[in-house]
C-alpha atoms as a PDB file:
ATOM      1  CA  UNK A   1     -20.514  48.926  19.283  1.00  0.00           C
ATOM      2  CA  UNK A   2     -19.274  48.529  15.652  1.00  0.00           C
ATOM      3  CA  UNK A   3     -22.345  48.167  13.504  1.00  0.00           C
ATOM      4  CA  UNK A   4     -21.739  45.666  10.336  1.00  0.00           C
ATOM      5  CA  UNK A   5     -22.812  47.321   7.012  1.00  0.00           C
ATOM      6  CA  UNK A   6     -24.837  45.604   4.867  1.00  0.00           C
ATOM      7  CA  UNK A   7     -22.458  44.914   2.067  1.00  0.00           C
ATOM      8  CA  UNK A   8     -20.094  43.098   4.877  1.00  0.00           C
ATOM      9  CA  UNK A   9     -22.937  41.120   6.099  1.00  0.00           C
ATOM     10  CA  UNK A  10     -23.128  40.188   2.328  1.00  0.00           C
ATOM     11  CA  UNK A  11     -19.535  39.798   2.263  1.00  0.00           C
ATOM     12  CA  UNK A  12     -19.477  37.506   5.099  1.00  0.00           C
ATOM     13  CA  UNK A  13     -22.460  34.988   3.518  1.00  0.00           C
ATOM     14  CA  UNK A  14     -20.387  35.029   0.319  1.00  0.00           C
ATOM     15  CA  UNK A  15     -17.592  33.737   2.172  1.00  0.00           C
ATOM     16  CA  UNK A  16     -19.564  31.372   4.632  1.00  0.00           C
ATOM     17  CA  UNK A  17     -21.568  29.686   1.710  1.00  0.00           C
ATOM     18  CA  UNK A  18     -18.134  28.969  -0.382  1.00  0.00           C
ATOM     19  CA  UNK A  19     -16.557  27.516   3.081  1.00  0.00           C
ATOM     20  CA  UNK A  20     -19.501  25.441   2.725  1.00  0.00           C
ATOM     21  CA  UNK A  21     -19.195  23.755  -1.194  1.00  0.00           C
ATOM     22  CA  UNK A  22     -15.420  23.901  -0.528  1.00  0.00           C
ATOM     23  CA  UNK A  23     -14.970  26.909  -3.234  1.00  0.00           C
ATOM     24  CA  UNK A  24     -13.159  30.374  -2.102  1.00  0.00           C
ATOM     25  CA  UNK A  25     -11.569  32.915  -4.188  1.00  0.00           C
ATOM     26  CA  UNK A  26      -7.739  32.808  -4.339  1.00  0.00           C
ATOM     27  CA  UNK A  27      -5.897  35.724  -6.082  1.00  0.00           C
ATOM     28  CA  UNK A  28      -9.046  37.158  -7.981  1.00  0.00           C
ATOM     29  CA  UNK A  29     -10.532  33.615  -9.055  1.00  0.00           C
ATOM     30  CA  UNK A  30     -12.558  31.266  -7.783  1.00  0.00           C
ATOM     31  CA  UNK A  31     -10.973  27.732  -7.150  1.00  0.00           C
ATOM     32  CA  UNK A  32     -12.707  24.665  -6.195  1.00  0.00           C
ATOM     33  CA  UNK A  33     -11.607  22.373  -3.398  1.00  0.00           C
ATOM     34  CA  UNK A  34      -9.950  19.160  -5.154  1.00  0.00           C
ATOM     35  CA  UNK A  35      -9.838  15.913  -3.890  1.00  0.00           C
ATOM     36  CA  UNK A  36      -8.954  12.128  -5.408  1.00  0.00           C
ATOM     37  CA  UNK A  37      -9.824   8.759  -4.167  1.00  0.00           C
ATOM     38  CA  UNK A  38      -7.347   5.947  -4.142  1.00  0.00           C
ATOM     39  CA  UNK A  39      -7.933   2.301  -3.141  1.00  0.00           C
ATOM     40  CA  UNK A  40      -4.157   0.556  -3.055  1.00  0.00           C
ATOM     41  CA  UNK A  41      -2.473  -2.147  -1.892  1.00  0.00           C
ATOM     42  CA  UNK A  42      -1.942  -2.114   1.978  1.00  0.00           C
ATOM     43  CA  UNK A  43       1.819  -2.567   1.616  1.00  0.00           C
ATOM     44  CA  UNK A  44       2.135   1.341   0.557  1.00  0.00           C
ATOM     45  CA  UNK A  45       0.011   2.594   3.525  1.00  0.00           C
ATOM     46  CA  UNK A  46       3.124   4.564   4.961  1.00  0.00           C
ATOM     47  CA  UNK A  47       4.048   6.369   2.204  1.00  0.00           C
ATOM     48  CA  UNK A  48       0.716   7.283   0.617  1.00  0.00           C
ATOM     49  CA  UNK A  49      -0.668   8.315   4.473  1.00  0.00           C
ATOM     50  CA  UNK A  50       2.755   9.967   5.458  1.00  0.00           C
ATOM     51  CA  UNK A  51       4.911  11.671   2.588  1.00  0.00           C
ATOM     52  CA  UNK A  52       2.419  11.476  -0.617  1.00  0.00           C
ATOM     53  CA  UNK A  53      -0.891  12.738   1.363  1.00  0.00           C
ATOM     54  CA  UNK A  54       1.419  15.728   2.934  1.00  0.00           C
ATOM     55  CA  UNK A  55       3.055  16.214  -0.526  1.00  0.00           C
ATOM     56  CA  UNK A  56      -0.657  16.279  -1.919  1.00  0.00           C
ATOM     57  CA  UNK A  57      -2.403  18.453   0.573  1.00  0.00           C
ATOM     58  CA  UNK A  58       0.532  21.155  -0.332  1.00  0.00           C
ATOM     59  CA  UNK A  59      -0.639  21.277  -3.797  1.00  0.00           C
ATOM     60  CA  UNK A  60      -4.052  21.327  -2.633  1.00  0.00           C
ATOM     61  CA  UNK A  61      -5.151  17.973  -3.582  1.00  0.00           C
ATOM     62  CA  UNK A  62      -7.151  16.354  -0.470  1.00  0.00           C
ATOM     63  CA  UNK A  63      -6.027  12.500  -0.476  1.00  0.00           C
ATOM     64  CA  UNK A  64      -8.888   9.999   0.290  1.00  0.00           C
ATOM     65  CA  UNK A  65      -6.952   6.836   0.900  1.00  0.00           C
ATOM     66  CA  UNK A  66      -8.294   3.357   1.765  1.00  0.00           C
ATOM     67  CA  UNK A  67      -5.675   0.373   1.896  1.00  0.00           C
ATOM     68  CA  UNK A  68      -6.421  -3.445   1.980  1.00  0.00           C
ATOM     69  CA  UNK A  69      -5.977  -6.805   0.563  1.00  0.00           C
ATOM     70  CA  UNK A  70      -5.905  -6.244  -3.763  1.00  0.00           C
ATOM     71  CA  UNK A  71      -8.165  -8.918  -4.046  1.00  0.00           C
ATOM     72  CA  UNK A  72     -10.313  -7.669  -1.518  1.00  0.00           C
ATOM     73  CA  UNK A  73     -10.399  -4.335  -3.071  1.00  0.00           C
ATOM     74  CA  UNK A  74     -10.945  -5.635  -6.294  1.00  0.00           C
ATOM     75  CA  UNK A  75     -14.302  -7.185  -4.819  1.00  0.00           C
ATOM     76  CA  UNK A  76     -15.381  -3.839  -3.335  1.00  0.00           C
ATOM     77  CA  UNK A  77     -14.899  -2.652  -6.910  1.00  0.00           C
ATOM     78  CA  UNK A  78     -16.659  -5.612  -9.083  1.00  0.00           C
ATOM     79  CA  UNK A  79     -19.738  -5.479  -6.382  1.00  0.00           C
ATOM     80  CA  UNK A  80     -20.031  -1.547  -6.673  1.00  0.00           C
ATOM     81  CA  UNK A  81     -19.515  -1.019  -2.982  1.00  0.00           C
ATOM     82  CA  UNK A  82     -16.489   1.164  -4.058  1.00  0.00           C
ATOM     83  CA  UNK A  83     -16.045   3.763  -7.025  1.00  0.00           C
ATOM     84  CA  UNK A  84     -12.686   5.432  -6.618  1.00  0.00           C
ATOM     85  CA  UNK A  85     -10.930   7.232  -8.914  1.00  0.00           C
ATOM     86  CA  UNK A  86      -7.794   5.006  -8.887  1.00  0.00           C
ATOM     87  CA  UNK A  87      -7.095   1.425  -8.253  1.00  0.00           C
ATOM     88  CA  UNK A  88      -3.472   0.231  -6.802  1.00  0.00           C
ATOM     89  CA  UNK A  89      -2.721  -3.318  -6.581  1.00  0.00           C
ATOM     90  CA  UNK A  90      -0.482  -5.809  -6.527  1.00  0.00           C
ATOM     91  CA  UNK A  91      -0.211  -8.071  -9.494  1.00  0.00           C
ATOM     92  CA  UNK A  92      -1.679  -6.689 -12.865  1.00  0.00           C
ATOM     93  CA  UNK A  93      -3.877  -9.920 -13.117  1.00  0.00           C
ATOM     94  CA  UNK A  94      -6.307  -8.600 -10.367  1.00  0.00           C
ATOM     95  CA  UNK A  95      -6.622  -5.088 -12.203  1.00  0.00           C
ATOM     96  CA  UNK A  96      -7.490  -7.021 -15.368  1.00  0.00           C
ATOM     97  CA  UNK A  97      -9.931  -8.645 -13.838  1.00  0.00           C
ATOM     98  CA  UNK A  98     -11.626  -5.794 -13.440  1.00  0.00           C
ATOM     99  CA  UNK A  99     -12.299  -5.231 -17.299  1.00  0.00           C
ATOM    100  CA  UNK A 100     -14.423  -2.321 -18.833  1.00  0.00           C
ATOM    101  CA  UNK A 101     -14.083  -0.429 -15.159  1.00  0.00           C
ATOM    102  CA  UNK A 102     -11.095   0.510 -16.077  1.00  0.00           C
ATOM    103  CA  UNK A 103      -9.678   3.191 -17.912  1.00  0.00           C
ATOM    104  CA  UNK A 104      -6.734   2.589 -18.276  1.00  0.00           C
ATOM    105  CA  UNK A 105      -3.677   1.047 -16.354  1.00  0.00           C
ATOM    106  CA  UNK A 106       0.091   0.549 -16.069  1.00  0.00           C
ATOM    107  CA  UNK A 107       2.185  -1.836 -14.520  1.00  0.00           C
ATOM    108  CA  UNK A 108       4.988   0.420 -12.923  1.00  0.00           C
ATOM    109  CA  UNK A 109       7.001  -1.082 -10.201  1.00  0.00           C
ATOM    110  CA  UNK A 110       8.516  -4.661  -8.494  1.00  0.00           C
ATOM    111  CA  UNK A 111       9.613  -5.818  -4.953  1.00  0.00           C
ATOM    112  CA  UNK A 112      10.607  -8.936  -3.257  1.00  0.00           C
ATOM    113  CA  UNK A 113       9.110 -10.808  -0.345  1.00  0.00           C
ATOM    114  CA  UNK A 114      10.827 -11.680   2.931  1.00  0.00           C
ATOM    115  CA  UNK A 115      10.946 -11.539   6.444  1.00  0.00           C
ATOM    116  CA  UNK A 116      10.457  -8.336   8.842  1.00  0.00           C
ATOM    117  CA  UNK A 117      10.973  -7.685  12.570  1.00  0.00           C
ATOM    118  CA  UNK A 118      11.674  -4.828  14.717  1.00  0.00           C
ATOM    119  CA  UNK A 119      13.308  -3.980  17.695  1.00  0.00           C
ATOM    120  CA  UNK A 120      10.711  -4.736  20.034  1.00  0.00           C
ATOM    121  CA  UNK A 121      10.327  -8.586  18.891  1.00  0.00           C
ATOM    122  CA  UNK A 122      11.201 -10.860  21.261  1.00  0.00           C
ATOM    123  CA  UNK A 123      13.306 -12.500  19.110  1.00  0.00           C
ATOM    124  CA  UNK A 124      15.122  -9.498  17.896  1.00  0.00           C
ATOM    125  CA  UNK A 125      18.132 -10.477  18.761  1.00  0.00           C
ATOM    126  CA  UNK A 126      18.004 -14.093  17.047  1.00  0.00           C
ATOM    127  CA  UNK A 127      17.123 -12.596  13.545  1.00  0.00           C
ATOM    128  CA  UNK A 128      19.639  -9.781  14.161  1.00  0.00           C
ATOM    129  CA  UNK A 129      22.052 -12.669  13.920  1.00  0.00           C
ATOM    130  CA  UNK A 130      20.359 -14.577  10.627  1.00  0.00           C
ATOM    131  CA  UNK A 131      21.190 -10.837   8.854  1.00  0.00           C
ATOM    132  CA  UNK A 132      24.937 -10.794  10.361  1.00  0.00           C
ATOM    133  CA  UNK A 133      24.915 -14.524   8.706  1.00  0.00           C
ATOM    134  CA  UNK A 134      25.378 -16.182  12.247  1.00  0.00           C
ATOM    135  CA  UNK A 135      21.847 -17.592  11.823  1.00  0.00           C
ATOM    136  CA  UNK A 136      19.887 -19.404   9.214  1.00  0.00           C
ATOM    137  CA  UNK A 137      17.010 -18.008   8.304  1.00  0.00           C
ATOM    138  CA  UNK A 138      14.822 -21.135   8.445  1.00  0.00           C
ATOM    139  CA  UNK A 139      16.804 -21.996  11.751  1.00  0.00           C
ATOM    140  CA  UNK A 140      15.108 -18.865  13.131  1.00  0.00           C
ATOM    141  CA  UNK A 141      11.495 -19.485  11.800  1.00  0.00           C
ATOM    142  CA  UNK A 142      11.835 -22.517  13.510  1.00  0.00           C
ATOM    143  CA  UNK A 143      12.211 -21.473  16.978  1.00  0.00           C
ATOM    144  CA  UNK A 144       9.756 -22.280  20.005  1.00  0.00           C
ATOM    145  CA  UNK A 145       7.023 -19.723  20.518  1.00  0.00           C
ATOM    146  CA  UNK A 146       7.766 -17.489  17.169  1.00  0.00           C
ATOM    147  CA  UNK A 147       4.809 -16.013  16.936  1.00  0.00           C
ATOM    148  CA  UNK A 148       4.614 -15.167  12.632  1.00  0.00           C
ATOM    149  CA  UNK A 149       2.447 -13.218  10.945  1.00  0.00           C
ATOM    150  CA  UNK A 150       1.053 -13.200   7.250  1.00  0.00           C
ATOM    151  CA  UNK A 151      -1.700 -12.220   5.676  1.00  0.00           C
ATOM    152  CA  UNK A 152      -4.846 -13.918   3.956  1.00  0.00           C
ATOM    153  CA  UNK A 153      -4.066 -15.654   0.512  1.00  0.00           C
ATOM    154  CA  UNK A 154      -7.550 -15.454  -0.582  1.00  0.00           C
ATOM    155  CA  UNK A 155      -7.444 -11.732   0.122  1.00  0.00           C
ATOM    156  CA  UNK A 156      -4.148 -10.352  -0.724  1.00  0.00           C
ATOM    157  CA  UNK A 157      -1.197 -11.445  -3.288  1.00  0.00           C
ATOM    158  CA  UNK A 158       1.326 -11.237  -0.164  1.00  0.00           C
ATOM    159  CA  UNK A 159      -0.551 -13.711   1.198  1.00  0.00           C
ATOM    160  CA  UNK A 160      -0.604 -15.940  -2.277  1.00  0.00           C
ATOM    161  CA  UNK A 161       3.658 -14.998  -2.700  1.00  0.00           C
ATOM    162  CA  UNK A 162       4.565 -15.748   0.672  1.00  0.00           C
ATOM    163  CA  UNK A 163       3.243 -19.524   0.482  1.00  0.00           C
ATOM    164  CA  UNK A 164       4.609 -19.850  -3.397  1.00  0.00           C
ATOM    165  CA  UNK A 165       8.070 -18.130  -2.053  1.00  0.00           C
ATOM    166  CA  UNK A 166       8.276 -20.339   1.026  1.00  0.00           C
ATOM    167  CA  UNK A 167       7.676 -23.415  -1.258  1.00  0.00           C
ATOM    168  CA  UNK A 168      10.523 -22.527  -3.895  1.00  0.00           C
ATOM    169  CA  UNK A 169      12.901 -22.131  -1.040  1.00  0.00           C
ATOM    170  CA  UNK A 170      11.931 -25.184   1.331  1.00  0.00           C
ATOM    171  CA  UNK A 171       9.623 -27.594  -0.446  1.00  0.00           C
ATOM    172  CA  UNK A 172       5.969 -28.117   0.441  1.00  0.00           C
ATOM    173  CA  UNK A 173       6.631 -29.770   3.248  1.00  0.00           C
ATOM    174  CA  UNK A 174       9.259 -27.607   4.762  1.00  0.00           C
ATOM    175  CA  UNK A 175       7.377 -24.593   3.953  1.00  0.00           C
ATOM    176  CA  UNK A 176       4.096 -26.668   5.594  1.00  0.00           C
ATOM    177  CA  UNK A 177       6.420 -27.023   8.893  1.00  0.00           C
ATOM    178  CA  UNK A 178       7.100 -23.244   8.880  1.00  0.00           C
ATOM    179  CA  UNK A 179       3.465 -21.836   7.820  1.00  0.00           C
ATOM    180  CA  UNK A 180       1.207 -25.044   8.790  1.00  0.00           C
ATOM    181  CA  UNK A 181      -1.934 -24.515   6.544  1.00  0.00           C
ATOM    182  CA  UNK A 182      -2.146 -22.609   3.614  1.00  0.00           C
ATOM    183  CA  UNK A 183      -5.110 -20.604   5.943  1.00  0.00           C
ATOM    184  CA  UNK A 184      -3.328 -21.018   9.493  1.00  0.00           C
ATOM    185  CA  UNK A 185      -5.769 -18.725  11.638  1.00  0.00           C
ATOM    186  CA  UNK A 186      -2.582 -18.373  14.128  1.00  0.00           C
ATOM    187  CA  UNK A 187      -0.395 -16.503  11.741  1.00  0.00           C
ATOM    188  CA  UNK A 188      -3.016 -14.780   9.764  1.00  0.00           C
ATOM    189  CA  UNK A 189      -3.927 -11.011   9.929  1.00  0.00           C
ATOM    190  CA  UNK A 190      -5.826  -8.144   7.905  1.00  0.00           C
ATOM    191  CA  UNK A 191      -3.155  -6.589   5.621  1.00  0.00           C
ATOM    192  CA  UNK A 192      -3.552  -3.497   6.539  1.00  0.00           C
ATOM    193  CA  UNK A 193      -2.860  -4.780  10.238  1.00  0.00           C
ATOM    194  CA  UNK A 194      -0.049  -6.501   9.818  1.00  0.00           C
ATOM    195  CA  UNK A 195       2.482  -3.753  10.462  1.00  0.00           C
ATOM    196  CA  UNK A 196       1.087  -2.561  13.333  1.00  0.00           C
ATOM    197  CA  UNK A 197       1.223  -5.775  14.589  1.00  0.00           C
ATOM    198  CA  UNK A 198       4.830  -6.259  14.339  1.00  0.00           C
ATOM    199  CA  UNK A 199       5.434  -3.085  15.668  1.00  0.00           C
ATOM    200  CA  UNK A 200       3.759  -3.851  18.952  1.00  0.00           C
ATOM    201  CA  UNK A 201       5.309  -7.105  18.880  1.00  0.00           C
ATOM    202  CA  UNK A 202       2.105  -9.378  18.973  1.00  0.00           C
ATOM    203  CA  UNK A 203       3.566 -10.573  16.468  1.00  0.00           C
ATOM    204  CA  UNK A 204       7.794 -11.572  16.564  1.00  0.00           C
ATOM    205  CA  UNK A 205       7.878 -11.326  12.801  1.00  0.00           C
ATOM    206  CA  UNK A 206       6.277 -10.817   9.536  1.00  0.00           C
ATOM    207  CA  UNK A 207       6.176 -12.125   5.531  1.00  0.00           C
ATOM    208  CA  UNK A 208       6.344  -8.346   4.322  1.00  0.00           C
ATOM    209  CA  UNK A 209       7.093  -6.853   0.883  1.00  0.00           C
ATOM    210  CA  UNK A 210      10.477  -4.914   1.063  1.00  0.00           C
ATOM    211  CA  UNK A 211       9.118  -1.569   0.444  1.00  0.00           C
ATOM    212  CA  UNK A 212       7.003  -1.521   3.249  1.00  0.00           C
ATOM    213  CA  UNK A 213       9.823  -2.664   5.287  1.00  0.00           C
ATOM    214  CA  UNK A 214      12.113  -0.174   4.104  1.00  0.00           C
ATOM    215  CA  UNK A 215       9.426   2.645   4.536  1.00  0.00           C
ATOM    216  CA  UNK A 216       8.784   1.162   8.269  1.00  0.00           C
ATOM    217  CA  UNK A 217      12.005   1.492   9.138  1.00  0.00           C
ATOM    218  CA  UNK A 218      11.912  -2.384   9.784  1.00  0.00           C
ATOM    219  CA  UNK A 219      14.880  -4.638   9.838  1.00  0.00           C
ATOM    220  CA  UNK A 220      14.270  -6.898   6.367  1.00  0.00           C
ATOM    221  CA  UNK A 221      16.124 -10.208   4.487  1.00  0.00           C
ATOM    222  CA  UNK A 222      14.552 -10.841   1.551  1.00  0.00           C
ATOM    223  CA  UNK A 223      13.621 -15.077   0.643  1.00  0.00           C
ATOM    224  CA  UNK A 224      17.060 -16.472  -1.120  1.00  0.00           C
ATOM    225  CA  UNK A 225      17.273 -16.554  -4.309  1.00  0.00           C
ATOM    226  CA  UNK A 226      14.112 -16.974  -6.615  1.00  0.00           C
ATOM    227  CA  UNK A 227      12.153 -17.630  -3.361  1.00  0.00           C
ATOM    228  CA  UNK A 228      12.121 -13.664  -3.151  1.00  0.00           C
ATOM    229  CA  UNK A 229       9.835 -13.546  -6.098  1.00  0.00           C
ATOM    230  CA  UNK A 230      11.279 -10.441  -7.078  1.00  0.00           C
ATOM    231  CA  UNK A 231      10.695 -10.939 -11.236  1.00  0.00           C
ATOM    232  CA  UNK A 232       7.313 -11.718 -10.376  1.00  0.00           C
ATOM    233  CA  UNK A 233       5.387  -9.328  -7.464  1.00  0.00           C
ATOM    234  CA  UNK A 234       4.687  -6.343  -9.168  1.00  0.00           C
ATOM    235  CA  UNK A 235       2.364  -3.203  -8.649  1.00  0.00           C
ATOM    236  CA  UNK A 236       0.106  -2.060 -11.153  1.00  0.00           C
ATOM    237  CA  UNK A 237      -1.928   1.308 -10.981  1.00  0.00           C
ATOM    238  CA  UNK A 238      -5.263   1.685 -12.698  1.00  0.00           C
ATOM    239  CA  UNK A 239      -7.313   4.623 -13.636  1.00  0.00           C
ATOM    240  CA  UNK A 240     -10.982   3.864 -12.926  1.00  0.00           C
ATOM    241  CA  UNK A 241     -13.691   3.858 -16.059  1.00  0.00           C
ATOM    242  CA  UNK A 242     -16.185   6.115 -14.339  1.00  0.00           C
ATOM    243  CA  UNK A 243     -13.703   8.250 -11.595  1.00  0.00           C
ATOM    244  CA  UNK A 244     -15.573  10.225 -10.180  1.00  0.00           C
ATOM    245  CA  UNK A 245     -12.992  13.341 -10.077  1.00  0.00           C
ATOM    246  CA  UNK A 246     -11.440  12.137 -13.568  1.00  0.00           C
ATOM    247  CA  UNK A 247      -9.214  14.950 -13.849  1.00  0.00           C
ATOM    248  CA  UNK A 248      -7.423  14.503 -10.440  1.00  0.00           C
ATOM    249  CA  UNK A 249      -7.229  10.666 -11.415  1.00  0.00           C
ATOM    250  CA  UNK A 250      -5.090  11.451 -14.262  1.00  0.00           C
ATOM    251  CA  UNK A 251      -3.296  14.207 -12.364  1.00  0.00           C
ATOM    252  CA  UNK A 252      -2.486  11.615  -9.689  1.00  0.00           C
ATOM    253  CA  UNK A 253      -1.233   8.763 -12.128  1.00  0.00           C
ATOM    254  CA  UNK A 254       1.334  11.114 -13.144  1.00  0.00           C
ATOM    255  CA  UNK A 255       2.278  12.055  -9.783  1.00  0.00           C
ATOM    256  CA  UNK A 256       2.726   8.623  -8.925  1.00  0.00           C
ATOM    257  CA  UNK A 257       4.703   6.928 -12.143  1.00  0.00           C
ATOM    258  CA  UNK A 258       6.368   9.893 -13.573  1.00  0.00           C
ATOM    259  CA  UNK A 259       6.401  12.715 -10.589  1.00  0.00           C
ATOM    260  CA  UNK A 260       7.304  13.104  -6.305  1.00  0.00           C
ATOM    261  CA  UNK A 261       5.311  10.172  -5.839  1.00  0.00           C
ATOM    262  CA  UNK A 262       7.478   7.824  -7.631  1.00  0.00           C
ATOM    263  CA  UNK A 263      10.792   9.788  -5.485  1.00  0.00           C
ATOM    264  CA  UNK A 264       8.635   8.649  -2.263  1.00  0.00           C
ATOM    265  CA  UNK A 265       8.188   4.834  -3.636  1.00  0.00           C
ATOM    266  CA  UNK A 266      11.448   4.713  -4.820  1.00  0.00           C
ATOM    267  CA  UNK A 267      13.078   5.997  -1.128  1.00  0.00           C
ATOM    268  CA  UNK A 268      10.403   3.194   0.518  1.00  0.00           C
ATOM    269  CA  UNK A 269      12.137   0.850  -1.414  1.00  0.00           C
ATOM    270  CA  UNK A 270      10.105   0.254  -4.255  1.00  0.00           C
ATOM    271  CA  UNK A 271      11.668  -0.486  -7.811  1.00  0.00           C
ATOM    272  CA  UNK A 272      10.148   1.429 -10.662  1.00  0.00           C
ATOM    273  CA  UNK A 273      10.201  -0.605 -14.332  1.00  0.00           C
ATOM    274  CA  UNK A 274      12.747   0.832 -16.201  1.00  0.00           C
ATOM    275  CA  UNK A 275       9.612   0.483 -19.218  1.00  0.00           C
ATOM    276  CA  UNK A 276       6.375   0.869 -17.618  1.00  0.00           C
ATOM    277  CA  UNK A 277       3.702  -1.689 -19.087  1.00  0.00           C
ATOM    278  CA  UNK A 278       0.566   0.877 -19.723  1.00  0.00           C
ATOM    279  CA  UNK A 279      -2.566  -0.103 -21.557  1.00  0.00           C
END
């Protein structure tokens, strides 16, 4: 039997104890595993899981992604039971809130708010025919047993846009007829459920941002008119105060407003600022 010599037993702890702290040598050097965590807004979770994690992990960069409600993640933040290295959210006003935790922060992209369904609703076929213009759209979120989903307004700015949206397009009380209470257990869900949701069909249809729409391959008609709240629901990224992996926070900023991250937002139907608000 082949005996190992003792400089390959070396050899072979060398390589075991570098597997171990996540450094190995690559072409002559030594190079240490990177990795950046990112709290954002649960309306990107397919892109930043799917396209900008793969487009990451080819550059090396490990991508530790949690989505939710911006308000809830601004808690997790404020209370210390989260430190990431950059903070996604939508409206600039939660970031803000944030104050001396952060770094620094831009304000780099807009959407609208409407109404999403797929193909396996039940009533696929009657909002199918609101987007050829057969249907009205408050016609259809009128009908018997739609089951509607949206998510928490105390948690998330969807939540907050869809009610304000719904009220510049129908009034309070035809926007009360549609959504009942403000806090309607029946239509509520997590944000970063939501999707899911709609794709299974336990829920017939959804108060989504476009972009995740678009990047779900849903079918999507935005609120008419100023009701779509377009001017108003933007995305703001932050780098955090004390990141943890600093360097990779600033790398991924620039991925994300300036680089292939931006290409991925843009194709998910996300629409950068033509001026970027950074402070």
């Amino acid at each position: 039997m082949h005996q190992l010599t003792f400089a390959r037993v070396q050899a072979l702890a060398g390589i075991a104890a570098a597997l171990c702290v996540g450094i190995l040598p690559v072409n002559g050097r030594t190079q240490a595993a990177q990795a950046v965590s990112v709290l954002y807004a649960g309306s990107l979770v397919t892109p930043m899981e799917g396209p900008i994690k793969a487009a990451l992990a080819r550059d090396g960069i490990e991508f530790e992604g949690e989505p939710g409600g911006s308000k809830k993640l601004a808690n997790f933040i404020s209370a210390g039971v989260r430190a990431p290295d950059v903070f996604i959210a939508v409206d600039p006003s939660i970031i803000a809130g944030l104050g001396n935790r952060v770094a620094s922060s831009t304000t780099f992209a807009q959407t609208a708010i409407g109404v999403a369904w797929s193909d396996r609703s039940a009533h696929a076929e009657l909002f199918d025919r609101v987007a050829s213009g057969v249907e009205t759209l408050a016609h259809a979120l009128q009908a018997p047993r739609l089951r509607i989903g949206r998510t928490d307004p105390k948690l998330d700015p969807k939540g907050v846009y869809t009610i304000e949206g719904m009220r510049v397009w129908l009034g309070d009380a035809g926007a009360r007829e549609i959504l009942g209470d403000d806090e309607n257990a029946a239509q509520i869900f997590p944000e970063e459920e939501l999707l899911a949701r709609v794709e299974t069909g336990e829920a017939d249809v959804g108060f989504f941002y476009k972009t995740e729409a678009v990047a779900r391959g849903y079918h999507f008609i935005p609120l008419p008119g100023k009701a779509a709240m377009a001017e108003k629901i933007t995305y703001a990224l932050a780098v955090m105060r004390d990141a943890p992996h600093p360097e990779a926070a600033r790398n991924f900023a620039r991925f994300m407003l300036y680089g292939q991250g931006r290409e991925v937002l843009e194709r998910a139907g996300l629409t950068y600022l033509t001026r970027a608000d950074s402070r």
